[in-house]
C-alpha atoms as a PDB file:
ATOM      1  CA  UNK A   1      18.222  -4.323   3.744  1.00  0.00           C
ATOM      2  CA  UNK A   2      21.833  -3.936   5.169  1.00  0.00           C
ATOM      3  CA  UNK A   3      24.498  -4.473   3.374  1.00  0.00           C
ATOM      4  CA  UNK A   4      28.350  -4.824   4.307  1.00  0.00           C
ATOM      5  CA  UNK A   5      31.444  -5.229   2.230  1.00  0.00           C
ATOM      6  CA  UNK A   6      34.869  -5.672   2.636  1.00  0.00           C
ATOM      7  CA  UNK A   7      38.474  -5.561   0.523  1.00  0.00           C
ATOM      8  CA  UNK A   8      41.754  -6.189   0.793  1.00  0.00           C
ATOM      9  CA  UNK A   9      45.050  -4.971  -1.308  1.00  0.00           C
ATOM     10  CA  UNK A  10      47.860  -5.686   0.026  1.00  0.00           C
ATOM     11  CA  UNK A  11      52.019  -5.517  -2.108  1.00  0.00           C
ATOM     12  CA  UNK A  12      55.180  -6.052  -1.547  1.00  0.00           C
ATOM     13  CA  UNK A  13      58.083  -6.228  -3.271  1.00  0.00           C
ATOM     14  CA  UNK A  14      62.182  -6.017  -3.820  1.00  0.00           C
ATOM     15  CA  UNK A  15      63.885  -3.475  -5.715  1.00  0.00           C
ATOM     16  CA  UNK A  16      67.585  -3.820  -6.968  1.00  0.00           C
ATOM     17  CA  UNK A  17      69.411  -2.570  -9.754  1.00  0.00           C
ATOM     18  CA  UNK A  18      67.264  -3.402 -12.998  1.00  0.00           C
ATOM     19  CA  UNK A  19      65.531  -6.040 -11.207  1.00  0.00           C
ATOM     20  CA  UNK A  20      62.066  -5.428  -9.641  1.00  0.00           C
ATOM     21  CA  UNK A  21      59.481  -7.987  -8.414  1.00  0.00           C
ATOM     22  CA  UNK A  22      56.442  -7.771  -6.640  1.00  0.00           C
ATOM     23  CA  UNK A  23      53.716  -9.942  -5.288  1.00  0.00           C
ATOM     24  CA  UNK A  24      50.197  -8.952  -4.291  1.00  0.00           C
ATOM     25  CA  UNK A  25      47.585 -10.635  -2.618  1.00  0.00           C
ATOM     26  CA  UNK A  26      43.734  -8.576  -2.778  1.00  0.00           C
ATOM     27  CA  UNK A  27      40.218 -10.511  -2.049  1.00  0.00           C
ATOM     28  CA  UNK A  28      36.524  -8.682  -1.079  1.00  0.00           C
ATOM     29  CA  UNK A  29      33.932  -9.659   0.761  1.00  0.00           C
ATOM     30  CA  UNK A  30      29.929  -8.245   0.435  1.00  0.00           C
ATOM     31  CA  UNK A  31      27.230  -9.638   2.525  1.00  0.00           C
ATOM     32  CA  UNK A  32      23.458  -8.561   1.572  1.00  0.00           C
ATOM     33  CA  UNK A  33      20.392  -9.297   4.261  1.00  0.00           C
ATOM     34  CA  UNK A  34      17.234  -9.062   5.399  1.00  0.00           C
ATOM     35  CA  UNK A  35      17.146  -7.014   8.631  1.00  0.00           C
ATOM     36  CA  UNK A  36      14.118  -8.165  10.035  1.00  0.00           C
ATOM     37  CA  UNK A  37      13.641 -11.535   7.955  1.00  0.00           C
ATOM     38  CA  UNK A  38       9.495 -11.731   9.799  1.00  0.00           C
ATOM     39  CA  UNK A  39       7.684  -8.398   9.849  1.00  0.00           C
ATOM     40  CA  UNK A  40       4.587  -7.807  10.953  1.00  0.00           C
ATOM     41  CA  UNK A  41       2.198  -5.064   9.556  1.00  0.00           C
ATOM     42  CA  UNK A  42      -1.295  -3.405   9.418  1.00  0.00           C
ATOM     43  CA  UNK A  43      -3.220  -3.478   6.181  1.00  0.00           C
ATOM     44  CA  UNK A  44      -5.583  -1.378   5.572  1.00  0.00           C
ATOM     45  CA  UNK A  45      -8.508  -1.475   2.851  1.00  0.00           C
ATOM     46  CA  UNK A  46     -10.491   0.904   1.066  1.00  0.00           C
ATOM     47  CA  UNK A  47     -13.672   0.196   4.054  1.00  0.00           C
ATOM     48  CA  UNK A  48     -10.606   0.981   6.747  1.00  0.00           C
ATOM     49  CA  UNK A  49      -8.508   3.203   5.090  1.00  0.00           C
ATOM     50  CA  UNK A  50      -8.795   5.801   7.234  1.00  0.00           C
ATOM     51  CA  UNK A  51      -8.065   3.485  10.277  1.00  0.00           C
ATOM     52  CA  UNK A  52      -4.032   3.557   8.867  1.00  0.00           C
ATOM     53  CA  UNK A  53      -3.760   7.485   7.655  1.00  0.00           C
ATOM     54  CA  UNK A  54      -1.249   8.132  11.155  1.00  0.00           C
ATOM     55  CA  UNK A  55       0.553   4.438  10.858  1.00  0.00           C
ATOM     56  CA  UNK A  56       3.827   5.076   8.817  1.00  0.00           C
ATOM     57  CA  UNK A  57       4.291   0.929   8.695  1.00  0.00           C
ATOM     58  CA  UNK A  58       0.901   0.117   7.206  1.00  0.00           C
ATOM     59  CA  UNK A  59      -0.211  -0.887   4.012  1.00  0.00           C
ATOM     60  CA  UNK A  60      -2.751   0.287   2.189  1.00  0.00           C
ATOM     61  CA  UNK A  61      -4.658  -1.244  -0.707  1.00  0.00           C
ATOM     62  CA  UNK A  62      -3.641   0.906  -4.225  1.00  0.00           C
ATOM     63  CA  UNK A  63      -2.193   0.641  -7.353  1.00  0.00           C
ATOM     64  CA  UNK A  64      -0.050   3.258  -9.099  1.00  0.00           C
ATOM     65  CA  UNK A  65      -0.305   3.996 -13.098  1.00  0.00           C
ATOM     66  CA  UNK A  66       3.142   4.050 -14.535  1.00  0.00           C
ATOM     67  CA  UNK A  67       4.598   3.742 -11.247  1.00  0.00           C
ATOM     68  CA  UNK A  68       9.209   3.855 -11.352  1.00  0.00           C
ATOM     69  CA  UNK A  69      11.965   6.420 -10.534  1.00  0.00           C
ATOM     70  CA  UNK A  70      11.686  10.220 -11.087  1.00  0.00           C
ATOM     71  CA  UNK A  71      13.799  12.733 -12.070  1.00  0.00           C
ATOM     72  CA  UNK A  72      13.751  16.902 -12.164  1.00  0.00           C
ATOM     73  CA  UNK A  73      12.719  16.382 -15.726  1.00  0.00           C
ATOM     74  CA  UNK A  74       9.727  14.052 -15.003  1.00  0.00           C
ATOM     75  CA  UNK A  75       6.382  16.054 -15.636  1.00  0.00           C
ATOM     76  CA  UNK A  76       4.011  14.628 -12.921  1.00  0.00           C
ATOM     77  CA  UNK A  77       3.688  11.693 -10.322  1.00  0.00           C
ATOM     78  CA  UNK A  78       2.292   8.686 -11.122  1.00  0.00           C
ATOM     79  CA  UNK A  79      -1.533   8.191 -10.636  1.00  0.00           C
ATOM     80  CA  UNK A  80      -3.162   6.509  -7.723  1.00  0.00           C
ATOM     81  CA  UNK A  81      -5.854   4.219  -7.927  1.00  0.00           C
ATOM     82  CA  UNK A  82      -7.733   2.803  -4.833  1.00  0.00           C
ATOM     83  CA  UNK A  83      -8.614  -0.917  -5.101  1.00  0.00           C
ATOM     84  CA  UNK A  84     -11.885  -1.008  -4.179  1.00  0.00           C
ATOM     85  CA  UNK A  85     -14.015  -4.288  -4.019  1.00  0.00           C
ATOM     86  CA  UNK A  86     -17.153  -4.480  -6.719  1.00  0.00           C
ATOM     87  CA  UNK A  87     -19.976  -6.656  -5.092  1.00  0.00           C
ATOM     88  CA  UNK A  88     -23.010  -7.900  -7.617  1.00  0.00           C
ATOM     89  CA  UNK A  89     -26.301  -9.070  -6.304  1.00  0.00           C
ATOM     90  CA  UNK A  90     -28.615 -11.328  -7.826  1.00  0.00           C
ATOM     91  CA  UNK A  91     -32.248 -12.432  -7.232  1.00  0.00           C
ATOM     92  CA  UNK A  92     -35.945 -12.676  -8.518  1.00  0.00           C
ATOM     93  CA  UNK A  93     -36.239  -9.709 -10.615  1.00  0.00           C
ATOM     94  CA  UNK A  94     -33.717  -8.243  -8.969  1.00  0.00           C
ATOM     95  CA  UNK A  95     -29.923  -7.905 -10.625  1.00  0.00           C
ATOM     96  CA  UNK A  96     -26.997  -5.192 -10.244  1.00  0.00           C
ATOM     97  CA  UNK A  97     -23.593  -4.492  -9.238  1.00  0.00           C
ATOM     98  CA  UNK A  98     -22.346  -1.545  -6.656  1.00  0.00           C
ATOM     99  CA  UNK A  99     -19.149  -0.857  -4.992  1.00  0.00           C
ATOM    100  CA  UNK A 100     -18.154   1.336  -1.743  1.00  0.00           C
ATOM    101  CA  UNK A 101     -17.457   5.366  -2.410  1.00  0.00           C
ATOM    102  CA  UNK A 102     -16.020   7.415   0.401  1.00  0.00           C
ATOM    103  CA  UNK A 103     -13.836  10.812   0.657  1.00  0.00           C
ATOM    104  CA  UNK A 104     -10.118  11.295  -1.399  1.00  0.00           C
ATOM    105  CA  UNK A 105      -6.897  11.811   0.269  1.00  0.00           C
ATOM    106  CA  UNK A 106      -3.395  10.818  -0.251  1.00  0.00           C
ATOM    107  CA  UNK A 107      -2.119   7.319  -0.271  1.00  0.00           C
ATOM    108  CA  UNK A 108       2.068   6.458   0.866  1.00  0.00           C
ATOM    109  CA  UNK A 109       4.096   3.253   0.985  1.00  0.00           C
ATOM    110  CA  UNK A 110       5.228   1.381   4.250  1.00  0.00           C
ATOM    111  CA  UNK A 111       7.989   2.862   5.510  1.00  0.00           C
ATOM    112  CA  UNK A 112      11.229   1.246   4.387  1.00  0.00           C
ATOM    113  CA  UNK A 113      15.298   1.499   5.319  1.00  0.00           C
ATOM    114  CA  UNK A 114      18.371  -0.142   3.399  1.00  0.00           C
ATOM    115  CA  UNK A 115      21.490   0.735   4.980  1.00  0.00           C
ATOM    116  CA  UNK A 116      24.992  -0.182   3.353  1.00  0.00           C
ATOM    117  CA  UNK A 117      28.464   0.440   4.692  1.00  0.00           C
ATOM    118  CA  UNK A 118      32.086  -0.557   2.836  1.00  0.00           C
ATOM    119  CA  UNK A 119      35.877  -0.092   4.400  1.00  0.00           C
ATOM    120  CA  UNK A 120      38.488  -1.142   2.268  1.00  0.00           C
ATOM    121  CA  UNK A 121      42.460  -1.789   2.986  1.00  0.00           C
ATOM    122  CA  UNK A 122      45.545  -1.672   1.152  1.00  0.00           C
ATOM    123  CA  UNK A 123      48.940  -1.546   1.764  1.00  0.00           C
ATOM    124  CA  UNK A 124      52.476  -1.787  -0.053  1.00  0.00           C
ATOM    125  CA  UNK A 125      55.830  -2.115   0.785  1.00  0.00           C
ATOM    126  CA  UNK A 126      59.420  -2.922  -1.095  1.00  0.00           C
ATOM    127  CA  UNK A 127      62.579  -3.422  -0.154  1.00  0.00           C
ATOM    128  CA  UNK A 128      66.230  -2.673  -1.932  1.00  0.00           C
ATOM    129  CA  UNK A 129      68.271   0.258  -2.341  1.00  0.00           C
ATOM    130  CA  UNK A 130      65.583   2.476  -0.718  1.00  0.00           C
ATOM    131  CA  UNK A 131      62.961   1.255   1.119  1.00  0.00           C
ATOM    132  CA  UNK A 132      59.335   2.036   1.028  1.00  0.00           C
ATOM    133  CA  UNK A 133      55.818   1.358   1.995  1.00  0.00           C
ATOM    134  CA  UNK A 134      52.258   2.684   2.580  1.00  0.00           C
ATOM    135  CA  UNK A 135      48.845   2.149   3.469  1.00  0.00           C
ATOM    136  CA  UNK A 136      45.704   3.471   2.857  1.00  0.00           C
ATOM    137  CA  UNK A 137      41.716   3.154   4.617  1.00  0.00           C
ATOM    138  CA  UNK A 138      38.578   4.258   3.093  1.00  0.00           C
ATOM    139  CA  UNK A 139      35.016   3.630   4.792  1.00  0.00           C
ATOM    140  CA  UNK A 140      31.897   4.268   2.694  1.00  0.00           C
ATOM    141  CA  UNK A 141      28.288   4.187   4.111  1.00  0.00           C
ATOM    142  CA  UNK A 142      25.221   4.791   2.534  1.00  0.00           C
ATOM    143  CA  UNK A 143      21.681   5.236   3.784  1.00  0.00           C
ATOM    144  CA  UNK A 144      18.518   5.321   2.339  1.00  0.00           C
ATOM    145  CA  UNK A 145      14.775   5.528   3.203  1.00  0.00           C
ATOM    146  CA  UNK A 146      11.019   5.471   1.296  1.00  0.00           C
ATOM    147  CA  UNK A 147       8.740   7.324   3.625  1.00  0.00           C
ATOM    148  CA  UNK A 148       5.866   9.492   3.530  1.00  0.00           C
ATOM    149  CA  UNK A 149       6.347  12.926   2.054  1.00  0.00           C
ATOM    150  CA  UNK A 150       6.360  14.839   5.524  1.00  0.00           C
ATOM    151  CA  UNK A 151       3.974  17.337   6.819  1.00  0.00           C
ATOM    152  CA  UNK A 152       6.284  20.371   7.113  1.00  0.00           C
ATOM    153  CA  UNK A 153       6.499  20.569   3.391  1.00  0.00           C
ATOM    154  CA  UNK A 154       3.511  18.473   2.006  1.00  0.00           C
ATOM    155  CA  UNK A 155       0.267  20.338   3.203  1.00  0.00           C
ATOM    156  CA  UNK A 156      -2.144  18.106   1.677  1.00  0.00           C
ATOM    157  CA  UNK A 157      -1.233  15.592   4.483  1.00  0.00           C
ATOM    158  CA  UNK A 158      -3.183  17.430   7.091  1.00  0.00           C
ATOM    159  CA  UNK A 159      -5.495  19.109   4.709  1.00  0.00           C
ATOM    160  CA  UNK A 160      -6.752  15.926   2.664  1.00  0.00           C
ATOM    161  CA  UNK A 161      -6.716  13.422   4.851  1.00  0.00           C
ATOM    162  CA  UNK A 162      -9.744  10.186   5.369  1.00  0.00           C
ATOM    163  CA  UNK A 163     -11.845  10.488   7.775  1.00  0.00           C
ATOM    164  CA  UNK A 164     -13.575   8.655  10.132  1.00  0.00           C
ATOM    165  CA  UNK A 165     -16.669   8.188  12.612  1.00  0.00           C
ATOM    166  CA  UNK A 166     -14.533   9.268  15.476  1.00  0.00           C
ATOM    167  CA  UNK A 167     -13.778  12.449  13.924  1.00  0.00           C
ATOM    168  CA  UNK A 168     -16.411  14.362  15.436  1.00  0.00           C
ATOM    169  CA  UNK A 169     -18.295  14.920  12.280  1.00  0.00           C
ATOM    170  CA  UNK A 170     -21.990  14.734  12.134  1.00  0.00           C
ATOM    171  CA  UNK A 171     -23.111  11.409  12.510  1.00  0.00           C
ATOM    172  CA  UNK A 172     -26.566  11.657  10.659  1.00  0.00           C
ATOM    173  CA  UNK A 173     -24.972  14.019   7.647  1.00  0.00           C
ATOM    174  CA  UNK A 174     -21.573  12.778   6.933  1.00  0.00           C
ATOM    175  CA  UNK A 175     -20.692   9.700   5.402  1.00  0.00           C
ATOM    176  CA  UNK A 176     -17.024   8.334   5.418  1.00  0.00           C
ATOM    177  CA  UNK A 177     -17.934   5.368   3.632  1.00  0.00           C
ATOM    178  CA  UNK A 178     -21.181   4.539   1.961  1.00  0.00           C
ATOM    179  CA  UNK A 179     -22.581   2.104  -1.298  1.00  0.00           C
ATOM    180  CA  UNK A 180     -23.904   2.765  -4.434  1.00  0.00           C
ATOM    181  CA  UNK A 181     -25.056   1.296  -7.441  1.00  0.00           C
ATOM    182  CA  UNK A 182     -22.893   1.386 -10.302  1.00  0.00           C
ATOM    183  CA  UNK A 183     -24.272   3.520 -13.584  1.00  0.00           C
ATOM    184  CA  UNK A 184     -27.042   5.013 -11.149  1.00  0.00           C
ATOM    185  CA  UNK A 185     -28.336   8.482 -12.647  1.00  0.00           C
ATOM    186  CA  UNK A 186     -28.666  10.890  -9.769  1.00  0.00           C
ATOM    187  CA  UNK A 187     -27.406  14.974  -9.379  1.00  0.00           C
ATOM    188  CA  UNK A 188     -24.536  16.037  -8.261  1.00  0.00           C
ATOM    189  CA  UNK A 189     -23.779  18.397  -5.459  1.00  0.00           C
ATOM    190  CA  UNK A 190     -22.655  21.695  -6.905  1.00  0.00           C
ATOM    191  CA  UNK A 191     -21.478  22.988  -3.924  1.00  0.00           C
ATOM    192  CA  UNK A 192     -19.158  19.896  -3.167  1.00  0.00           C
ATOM    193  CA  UNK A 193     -17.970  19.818  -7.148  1.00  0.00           C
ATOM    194  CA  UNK A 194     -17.047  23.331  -6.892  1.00  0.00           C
ATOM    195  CA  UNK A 195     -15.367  22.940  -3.453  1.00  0.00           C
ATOM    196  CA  UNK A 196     -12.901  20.382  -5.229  1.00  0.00           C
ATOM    197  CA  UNK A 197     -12.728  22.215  -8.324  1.00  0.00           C
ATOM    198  CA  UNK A 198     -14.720  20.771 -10.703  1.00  0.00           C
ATOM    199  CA  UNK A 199     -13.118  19.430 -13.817  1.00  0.00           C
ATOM    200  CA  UNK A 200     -10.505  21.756 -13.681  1.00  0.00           C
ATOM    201  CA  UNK A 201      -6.465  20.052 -13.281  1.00  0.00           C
ATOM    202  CA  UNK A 202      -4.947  21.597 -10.331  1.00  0.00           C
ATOM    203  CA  UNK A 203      -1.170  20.841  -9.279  1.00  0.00           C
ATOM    204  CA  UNK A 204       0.271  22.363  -5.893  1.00  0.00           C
ATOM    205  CA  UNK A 205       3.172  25.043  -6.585  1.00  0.00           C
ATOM    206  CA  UNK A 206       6.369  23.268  -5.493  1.00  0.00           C
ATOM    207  CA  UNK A 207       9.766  24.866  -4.790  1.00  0.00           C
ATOM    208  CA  UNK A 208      13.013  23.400  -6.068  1.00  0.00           C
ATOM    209  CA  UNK A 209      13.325  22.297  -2.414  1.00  0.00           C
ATOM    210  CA  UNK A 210      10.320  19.750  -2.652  1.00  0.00           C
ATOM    211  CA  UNK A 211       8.231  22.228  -0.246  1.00  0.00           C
ATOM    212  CA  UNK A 212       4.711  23.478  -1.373  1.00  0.00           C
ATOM    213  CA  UNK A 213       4.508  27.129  -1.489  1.00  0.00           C
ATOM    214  CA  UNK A 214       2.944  29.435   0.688  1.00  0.00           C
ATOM    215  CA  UNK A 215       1.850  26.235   3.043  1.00  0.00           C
ATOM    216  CA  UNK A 216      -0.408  24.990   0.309  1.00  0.00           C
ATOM    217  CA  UNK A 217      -1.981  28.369   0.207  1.00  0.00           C
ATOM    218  CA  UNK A 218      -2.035  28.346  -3.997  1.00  0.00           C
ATOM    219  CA  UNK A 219      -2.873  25.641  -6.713  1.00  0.00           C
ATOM    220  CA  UNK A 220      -2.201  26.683 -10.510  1.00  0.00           C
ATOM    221  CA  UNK A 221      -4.982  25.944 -13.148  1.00  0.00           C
ATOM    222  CA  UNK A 222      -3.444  23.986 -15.733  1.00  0.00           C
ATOM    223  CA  UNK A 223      -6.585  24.952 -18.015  1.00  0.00           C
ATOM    224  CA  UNK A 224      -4.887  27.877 -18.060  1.00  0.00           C
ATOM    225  CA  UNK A 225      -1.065  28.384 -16.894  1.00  0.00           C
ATOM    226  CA  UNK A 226      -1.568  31.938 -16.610  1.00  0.00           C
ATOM    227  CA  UNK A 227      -3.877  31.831 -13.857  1.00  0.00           C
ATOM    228  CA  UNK A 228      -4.646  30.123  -9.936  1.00  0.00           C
ATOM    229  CA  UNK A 229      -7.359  28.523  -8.194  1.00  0.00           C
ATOM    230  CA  UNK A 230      -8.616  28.523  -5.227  1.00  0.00           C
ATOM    231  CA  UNK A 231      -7.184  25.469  -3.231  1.00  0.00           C
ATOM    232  CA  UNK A 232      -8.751  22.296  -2.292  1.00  0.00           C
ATOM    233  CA  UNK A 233      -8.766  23.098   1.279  1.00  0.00           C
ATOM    234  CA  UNK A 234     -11.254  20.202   2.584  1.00  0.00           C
ATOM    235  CA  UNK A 235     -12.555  16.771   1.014  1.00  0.00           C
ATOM    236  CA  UNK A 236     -15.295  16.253   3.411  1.00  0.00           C
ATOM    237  CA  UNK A 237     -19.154  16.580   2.233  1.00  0.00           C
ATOM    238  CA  UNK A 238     -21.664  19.264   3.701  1.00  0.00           C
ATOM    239  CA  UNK A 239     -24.043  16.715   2.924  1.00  0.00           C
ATOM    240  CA  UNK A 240     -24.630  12.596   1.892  1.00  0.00           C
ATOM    241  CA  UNK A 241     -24.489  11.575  -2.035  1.00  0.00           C
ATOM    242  CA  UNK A 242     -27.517  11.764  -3.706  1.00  0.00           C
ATOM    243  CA  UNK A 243     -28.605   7.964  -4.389  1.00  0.00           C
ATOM    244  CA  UNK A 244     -32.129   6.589  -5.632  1.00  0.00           C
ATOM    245  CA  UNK A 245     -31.358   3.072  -4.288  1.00  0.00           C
ATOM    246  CA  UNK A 246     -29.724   2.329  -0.605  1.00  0.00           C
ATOM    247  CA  UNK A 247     -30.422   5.605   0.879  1.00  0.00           C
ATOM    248  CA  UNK A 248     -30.945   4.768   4.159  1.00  0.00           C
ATOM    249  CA  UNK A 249     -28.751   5.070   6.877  1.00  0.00           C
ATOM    250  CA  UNK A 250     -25.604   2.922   7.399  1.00  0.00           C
ATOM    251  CA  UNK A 251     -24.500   0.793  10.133  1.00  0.00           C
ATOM    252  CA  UNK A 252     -21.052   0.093   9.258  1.00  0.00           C
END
């Protein structure tokens, strides 16, 4: 959005003896608009996601819990929620419904801009025994942005990121993407569980600044405020989800 504005104050008047009249004349002017009335943007979904994770302008397919302004005094962030697509299938003797899993990371608007800028005149000046007179200027501008929280002080941007087949992961191993049926009873894999702490509620340290502390190096427990866990360092799997149904390899 930009946004310009203009005003306009300007006196005059005579002075004699007991008798003092004056006239003004004052008006404004504010114009709001679209810069870029057509824009054209990537979207990316939950199959692609990892497609858009360096494109600052894309759009990606989430909703946020409780999502509005924050202040110091606001206890957390609002929660994510990928939109993921749930596909049923249907057949003789055969009925069920699955959806697409793949790794966590961190999820940002489009970049955005408003810019705003405001001058404003006035002026006065009388006449009569004495004469005098004045003028003032003032010029206001105002910028403003919504962009992804940067790198230099967000850690989890390079550390928890998607990933991809061109990633140079192993092809046969690692999935970035994969189905599964929903309500399906299999194990899980301890070693990935513990890797991303379990069910314990980790937040990153954060200084008054907005920067993470020691470059994302600790995570507090919030099981117990007392004491810190070992960071979540790396979302990708050692090894493919355990599934009873659909284990075969994918050719996405």
């Amino acid at each position: 959005m930009l946004t310009n504005s203009v005003s306009v104050d300007i006196g005059t008047g005579i002075e004699a003896f007991w008798i003092n009249g004056k006239l003004r004349v004052g008006g404004y002017f504010n114009n709001q608009r679209i810069k870029f009335p057509i824009k054209s943007s990537s979207a990316y979904g939950f199959f692609y996601v990892d497609k858009g994770r360096n494109d600052i302008y894309g759009m990606h397919d989430f909703n946020r819990e409780k999502d509005g302004a924050f202040t110091n005094n606001t206890p957390h962030l609002p929660l994510t929620q990928m939109t993921y697509d749930i596909y049923t299938v249907s057949g003789q003797g055969l009925s069920g419904m699955f959806r697409l899993h793949r790794d966590f990371a961190t999820v940002y608007d489009p970049y955005t801009f408003s810019n705003s800028t405001g001058n404003s005149f006035g002026g006065d000046a009388g006449g009569g025994n004495l004469f005098k007179g004045g003028i003032n200027y003032r010029n206001t501008s105002n910028y403003s942005q919504k962009v992804r929280w940067t790198s230099n002080s967000n850690q989890t941007r390079n550390n928890l990121s998607f990933n991809g087949r061109e990633d140079g992961l192993d092809p046969i191993l690692y999935e970035p993407f994969y189905m599964k049926s929903a309500g399906e009873f299999t194990t899980i894999d301890d070693n990935y569980f513990n890797k991303i702490q379990g069910f314990n509620p980790v937040r990153i340290e954060i200084t008054k600044d907005g920067e993470a502390l020691q470059n994302y190096k600790k995570l507090t427990n919030l099981s117990s405020m007392t004491e810190s866990s070992t960071p979540v360092v790396s979302n990708i799997r050692a090894k493919r989800d355990r599934r009873n149904r659909g284990n075969e390899k994918s050719f996405f």
